[in-house]
Protein backbone atom coordinates (compact mmCIF):
# COMPACT_ATOMS: atom_id res chain seq x y z
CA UNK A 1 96.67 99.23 64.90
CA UNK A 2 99.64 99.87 62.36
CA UNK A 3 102.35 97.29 62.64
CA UNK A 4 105.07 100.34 62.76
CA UNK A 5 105.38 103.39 62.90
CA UNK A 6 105.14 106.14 60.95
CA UNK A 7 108.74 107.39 59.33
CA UNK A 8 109.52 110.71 57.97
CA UNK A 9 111.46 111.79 55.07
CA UNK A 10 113.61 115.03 55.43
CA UNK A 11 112.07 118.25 53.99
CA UNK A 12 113.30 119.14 50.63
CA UNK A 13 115.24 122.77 50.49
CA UNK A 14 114.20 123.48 46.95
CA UNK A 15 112.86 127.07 46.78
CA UNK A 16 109.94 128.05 44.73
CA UNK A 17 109.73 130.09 42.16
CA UNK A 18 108.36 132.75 43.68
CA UNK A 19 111.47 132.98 45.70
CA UNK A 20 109.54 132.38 49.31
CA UNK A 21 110.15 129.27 51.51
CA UNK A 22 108.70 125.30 50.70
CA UNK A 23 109.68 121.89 51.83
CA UNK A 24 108.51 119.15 50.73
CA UNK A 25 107.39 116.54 53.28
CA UNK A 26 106.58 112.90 52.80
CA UNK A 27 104.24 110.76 55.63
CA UNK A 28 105.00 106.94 55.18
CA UNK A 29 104.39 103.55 56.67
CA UNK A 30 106.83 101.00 55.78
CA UNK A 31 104.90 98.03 54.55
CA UNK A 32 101.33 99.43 54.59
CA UNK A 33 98.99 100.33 57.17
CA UNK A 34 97.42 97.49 58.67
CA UNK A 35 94.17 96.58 60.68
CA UNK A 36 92.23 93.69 61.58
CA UNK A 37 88.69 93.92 59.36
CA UNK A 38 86.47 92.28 62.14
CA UNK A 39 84.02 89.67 61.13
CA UNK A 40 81.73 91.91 58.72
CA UNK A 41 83.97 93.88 56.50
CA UNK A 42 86.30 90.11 56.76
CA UNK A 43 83.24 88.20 55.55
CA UNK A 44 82.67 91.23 52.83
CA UNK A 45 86.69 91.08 51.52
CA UNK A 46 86.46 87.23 51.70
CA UNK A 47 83.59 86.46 49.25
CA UNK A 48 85.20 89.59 47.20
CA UNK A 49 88.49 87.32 46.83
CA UNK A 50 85.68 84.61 45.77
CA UNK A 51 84.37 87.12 43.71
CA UNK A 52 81.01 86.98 45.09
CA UNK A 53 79.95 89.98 46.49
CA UNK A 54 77.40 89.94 49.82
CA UNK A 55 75.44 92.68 52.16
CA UNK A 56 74.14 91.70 55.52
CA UNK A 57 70.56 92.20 56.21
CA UNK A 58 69.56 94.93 59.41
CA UNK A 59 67.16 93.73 61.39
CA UNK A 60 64.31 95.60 59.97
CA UNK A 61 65.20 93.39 56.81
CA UNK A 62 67.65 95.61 54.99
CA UNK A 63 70.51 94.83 52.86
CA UNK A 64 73.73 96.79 53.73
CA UNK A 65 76.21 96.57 50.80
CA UNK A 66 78.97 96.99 51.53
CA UNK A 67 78.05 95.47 55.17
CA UNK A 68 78.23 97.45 58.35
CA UNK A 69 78.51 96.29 62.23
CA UNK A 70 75.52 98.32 62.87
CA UNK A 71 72.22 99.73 61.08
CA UNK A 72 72.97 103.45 60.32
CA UNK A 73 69.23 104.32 60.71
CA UNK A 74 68.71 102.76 63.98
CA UNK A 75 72.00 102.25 65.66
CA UNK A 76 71.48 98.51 66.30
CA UNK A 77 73.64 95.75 65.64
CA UNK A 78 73.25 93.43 62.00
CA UNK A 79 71.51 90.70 62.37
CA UNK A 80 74.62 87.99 60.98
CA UNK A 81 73.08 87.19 57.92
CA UNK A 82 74.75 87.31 55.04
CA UNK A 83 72.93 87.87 51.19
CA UNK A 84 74.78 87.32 47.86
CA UNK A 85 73.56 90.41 46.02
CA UNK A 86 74.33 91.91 42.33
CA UNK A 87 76.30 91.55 40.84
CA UNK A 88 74.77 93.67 38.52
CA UNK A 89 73.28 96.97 39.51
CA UNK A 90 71.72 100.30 38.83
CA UNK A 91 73.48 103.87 38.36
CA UNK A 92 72.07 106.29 41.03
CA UNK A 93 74.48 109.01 40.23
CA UNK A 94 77.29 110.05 39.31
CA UNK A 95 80.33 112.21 38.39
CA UNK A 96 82.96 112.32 35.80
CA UNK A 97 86.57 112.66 35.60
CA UNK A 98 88.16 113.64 32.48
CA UNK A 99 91.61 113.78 33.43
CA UNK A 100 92.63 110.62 35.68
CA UNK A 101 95.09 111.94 38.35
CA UNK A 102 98.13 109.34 39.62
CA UNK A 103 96.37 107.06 42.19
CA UNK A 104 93.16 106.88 40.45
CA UNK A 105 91.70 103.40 39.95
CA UNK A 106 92.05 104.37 36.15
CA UNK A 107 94.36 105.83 33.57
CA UNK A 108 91.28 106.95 31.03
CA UNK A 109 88.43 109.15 31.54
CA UNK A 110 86.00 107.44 33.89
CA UNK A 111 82.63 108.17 36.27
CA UNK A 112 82.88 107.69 40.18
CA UNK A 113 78.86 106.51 40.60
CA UNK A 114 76.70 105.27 43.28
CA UNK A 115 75.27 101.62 42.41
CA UNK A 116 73.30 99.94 43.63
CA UNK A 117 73.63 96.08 43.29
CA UNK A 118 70.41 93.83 42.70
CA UNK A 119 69.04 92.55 46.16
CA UNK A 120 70.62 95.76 48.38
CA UNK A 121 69.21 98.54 49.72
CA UNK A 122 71.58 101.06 49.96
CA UNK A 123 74.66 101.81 47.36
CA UNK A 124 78.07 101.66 46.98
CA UNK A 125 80.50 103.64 45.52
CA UNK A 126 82.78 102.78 42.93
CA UNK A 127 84.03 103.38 39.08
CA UNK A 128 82.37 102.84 35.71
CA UNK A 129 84.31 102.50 32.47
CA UNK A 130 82.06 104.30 30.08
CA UNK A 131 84.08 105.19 27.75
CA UNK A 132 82.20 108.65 27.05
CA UNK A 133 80.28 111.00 29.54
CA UNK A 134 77.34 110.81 26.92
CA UNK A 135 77.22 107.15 28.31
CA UNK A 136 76.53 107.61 32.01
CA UNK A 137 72.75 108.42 33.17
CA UNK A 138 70.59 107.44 36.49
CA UNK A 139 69.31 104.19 36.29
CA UNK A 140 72.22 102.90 33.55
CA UNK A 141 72.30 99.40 33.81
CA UNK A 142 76.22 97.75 34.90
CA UNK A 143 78.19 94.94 35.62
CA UNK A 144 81.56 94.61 37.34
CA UNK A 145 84.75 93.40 35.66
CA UNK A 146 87.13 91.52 38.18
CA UNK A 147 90.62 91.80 37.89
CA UNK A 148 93.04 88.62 37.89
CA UNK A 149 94.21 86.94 41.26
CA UNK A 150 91.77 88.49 43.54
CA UNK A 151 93.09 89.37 47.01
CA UNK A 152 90.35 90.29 48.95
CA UNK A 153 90.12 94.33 48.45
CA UNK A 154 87.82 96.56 46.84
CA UNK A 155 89.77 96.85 44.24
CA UNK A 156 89.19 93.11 42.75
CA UNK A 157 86.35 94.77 41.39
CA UNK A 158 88.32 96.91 38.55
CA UNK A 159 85.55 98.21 37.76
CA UNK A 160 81.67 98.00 36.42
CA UNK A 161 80.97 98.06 33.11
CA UNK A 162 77.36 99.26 31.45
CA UNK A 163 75.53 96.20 29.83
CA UNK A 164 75.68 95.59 26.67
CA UNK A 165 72.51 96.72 25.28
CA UNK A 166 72.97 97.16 21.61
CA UNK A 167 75.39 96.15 19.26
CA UNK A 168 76.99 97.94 15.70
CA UNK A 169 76.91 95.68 12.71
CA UNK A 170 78.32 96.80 9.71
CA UNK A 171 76.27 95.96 6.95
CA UNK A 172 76.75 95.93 3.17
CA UNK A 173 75.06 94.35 0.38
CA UNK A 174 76.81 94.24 -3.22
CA UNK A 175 74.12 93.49 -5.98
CA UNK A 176 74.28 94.15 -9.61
CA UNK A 177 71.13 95.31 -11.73
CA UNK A 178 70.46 94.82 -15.86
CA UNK A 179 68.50 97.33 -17.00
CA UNK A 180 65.35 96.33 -18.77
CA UNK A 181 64.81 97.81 -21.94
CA UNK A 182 62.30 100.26 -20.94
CA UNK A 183 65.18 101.52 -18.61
CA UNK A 184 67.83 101.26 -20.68
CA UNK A 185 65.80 103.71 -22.98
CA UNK A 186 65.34 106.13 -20.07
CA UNK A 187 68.96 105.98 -19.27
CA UNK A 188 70.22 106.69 -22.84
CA UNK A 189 68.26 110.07 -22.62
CA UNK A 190 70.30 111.01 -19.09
CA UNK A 191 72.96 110.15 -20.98
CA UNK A 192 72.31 112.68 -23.70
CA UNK A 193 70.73 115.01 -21.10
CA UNK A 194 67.48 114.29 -21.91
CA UNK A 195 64.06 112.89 -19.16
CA UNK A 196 62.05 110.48 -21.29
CA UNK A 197 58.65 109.69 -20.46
CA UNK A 198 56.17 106.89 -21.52
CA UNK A 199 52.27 108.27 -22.51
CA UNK A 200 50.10 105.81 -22.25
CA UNK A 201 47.40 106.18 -25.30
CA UNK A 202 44.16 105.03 -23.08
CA UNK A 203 45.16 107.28 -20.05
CA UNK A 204 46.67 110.02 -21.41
CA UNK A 205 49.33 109.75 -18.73
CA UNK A 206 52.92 110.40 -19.07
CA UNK A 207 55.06 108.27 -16.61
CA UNK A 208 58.42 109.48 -15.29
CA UNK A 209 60.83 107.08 -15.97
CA UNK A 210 59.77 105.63 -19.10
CA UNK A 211 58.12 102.42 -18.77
CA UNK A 212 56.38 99.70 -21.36
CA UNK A 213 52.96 99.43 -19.71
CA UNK A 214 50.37 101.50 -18.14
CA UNK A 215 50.33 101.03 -14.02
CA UNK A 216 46.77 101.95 -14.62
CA UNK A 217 44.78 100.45 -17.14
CA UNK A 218 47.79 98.00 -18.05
CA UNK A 219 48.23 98.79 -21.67
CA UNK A 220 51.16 98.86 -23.71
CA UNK A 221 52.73 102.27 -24.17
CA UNK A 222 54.73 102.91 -27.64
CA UNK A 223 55.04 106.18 -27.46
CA UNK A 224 57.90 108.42 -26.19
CA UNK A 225 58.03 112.01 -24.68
CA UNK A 226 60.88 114.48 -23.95
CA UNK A 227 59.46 115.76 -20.79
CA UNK A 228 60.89 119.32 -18.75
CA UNK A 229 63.99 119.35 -16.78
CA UNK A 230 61.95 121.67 -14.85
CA UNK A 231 59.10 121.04 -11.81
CA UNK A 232 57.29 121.20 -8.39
CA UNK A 233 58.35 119.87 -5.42
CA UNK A 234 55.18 118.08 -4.11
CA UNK A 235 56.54 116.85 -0.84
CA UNK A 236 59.70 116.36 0.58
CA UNK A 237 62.42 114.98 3.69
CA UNK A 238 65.02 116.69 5.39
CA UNK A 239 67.67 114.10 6.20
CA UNK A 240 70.32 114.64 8.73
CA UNK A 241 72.72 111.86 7.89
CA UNK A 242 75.20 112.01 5.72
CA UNK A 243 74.90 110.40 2.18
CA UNK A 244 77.72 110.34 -0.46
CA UNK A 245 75.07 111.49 -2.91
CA UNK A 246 74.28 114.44 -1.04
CA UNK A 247 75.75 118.11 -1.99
CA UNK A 248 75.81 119.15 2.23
CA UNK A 249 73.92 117.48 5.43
CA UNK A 250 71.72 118.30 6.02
CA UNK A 251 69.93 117.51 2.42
CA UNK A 252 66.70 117.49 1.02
CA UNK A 253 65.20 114.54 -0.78
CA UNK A 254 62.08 115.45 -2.94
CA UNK A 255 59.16 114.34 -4.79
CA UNK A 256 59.79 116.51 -8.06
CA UNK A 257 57.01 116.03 -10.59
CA UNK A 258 58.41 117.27 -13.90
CA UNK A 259 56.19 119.65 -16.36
CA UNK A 260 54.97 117.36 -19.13
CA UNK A 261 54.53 114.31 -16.59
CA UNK A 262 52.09 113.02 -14.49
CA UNK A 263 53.93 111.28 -11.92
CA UNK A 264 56.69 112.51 -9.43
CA UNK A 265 60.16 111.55 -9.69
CA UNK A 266 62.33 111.41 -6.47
CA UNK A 267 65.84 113.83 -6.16
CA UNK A 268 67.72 115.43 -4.02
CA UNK A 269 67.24 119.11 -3.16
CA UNK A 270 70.25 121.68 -3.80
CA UNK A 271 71.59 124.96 -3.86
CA UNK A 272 69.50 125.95 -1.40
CA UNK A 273 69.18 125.91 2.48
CA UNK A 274 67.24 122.93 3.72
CA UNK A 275 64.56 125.08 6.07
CA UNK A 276 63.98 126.99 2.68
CA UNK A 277 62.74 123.95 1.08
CA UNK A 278 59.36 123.79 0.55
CA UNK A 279 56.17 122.20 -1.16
CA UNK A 280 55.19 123.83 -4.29
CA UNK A 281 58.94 125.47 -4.94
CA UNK A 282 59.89 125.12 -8.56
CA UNK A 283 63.05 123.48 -9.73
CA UNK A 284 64.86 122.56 -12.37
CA UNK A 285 67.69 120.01 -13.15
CA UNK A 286 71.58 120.78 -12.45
CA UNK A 287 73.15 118.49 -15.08
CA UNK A 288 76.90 117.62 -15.16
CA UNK A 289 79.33 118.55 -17.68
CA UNK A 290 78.05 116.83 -21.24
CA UNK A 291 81.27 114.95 -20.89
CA UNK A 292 81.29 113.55 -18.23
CA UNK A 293 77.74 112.21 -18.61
CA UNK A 294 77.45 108.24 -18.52
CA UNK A 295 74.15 106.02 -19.08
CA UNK A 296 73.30 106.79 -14.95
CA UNK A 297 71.24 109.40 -12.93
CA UNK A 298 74.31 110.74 -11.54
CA UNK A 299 74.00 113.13 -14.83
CA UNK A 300 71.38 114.98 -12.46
CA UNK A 301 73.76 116.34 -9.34
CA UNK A 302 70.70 117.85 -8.12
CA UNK A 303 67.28 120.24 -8.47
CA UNK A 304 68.00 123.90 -7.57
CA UNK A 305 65.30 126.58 -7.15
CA UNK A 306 63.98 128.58 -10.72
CA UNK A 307 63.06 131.49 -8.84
CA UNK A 308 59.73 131.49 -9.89
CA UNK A 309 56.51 131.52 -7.79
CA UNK A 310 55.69 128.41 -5.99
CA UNK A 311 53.06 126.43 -7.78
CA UNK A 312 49.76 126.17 -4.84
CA UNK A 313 49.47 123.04 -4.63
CA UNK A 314 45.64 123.18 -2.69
CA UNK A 315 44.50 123.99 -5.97
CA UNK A 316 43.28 121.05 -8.54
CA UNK A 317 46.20 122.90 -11.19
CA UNK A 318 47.33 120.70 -13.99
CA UNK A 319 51.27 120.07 -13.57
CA UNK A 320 51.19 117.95 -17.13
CA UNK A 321 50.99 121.32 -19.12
CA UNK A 322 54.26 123.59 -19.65
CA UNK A 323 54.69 126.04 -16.80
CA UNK A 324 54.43 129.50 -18.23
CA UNK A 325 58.32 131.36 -17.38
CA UNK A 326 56.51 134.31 -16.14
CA UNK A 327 53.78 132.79 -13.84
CA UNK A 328 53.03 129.43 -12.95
CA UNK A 329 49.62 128.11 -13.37
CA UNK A 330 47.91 128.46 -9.75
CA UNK A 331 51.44 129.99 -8.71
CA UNK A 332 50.83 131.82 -5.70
């Protein structure tokens, strides 16, 4: 029963905008409204003030959390035994509230969600600090967070918490690279916007960056070739993160294998719609300004389409070989 009664402030006069009648009126009980908890919901707010929180099993063997005086299915009275359950749980549903009202539990976005704690059978209702709606799903794992000085009240619990089940680490690795001579020798040619290329005299192969030996038959190459700005796309990636490198996101990154070479040089896809992208499309280097060139492949901002027929790449067609202006060799 309340220890006294209800008091009533006097309406307030102010008139509404509209210009019809309002009063304001204000229901209060000075010091709280108190009752007695009986020995189930007591035994509940106790071990909360413990922080410990326990169900009472039915006597068909449930777990009531929070704990009743009676089973709701069957009308009988709880058997007296008490369970520690949780206190971790599982999401069953839930709703969010983007704008926290005075009084709520609160003062950021939050979910009001059914959980149910490990070891109980039915759920109670309470708040999760998400942080984002994107966050909340059935079945999200939580935790509860217990505020300082615990009084006994629902409210010790501040709130639950998802579990932490992956973690951000930033990671950076600063490394610095001397070129080789063979790459050195490649790089001078970007530089003077030039592709070099190494053929290798057994093979017959031209490989694109210019290296010193022959991946193939492992001999010694000596001889240098001014290969095409110019090529096919033989396969390639759309990539939908963002890369300083990148002219938009998404990008394409590309196999490219330049006319004059035999193997396929890797570079990023521009001046064109990713979805156009395609195997086969012919490209052809989009070099910086001559002065601002420097021994890197930065030179090369990207490959943009020719416009000329796509090579067919099903066909056995020889890529080495210049690529006549008018119509590609197997272009379909």
């Amino acid at each position: 029963m309340p220890s006294d009664g209800p008091s009533e402030e006097p309406p307030s006069s102010d008139e509404p905008p509209s210009g019809g009648l309002s009063a304001t009126h204000v229901l209060e009980f000075p010091g709280g409204y108190t009752r007695t908890t009986g020995p189930v919901i007591g035994r509940f707010l106790t071990e909360l003030r413990d922080r410990r929180i326990v169900g009472v099993r039915t006597a068909g063997g449930d777990v009531l959390v929070p704990p009743l005086e009676y089973d709701p299915a069957t009308g009988e009275s709880v058997t007296g035994e008490y369970v520690e359950v949780g206190p971790a749980g599982t999401v069953q549903a839930w709703a969010w509230v983007g704008a926290p009202r005075k009084g709520h539990p609160l003062d950021r976005p939050f979910a009001w969600a059914t959980i149910r704690l490990d070891g109980a059978d039915t759920a109670l209702v309470h708040v999760v600090d998400a942080g984002n709606p994107k966050a909340m799903r059935p079945g999200l794992r939580v935790r509860p967070r217990w505020k300082a000085g615990p009084v006994g009240h629902i409210t010790d619990i501040e709130c639950f918490l998802p579990e932490v089940t992956r973690m951000v680490s930033p990671v950076r690795a600063e490394y610095r690279v001397t070129p080789g001579r063979a790459l050195t020798r490649f790089l001078e040619g970007v530089r003077d916007g030039v592709l070099i290329g190494g053929r290798c005299a057994a093979c017959d192969k031209v490989y694109v960056p210019y290296r010193l030996s022959c991946p193939s038959c492992g001999s010694v190459i000596e001889e240098e070739v001014e290969v095409a700005d110019t090529g096919t796309i033989t396969t390639f990636a759309i990539n939908n993160l963002p890369d300083p490198r990148a002219p938009q996101v998404p990008f394409v990154s590309a196999y490219v294998l330049l006319d004059r070479s035999d193997t396929p040089m890797i570079a990023l896809v521009g001046d064109v719609p990713a979805h156009e992208v395609r195997q086969g499309m012919r490209v052809r280097a989009v070099w910086v300004p001559p002065e601002e060139r420097t021994m890197a492949m930065t030179n090369i901002k990207w490959f943009a389409p020719t416009g000329e027929p796509d090579v067919d790449l099903s066909e056995d067609v020889d890529l080495s070989e210049d690529v006549d202006d008018s119509e590609p060799e197997g272009g379909a």
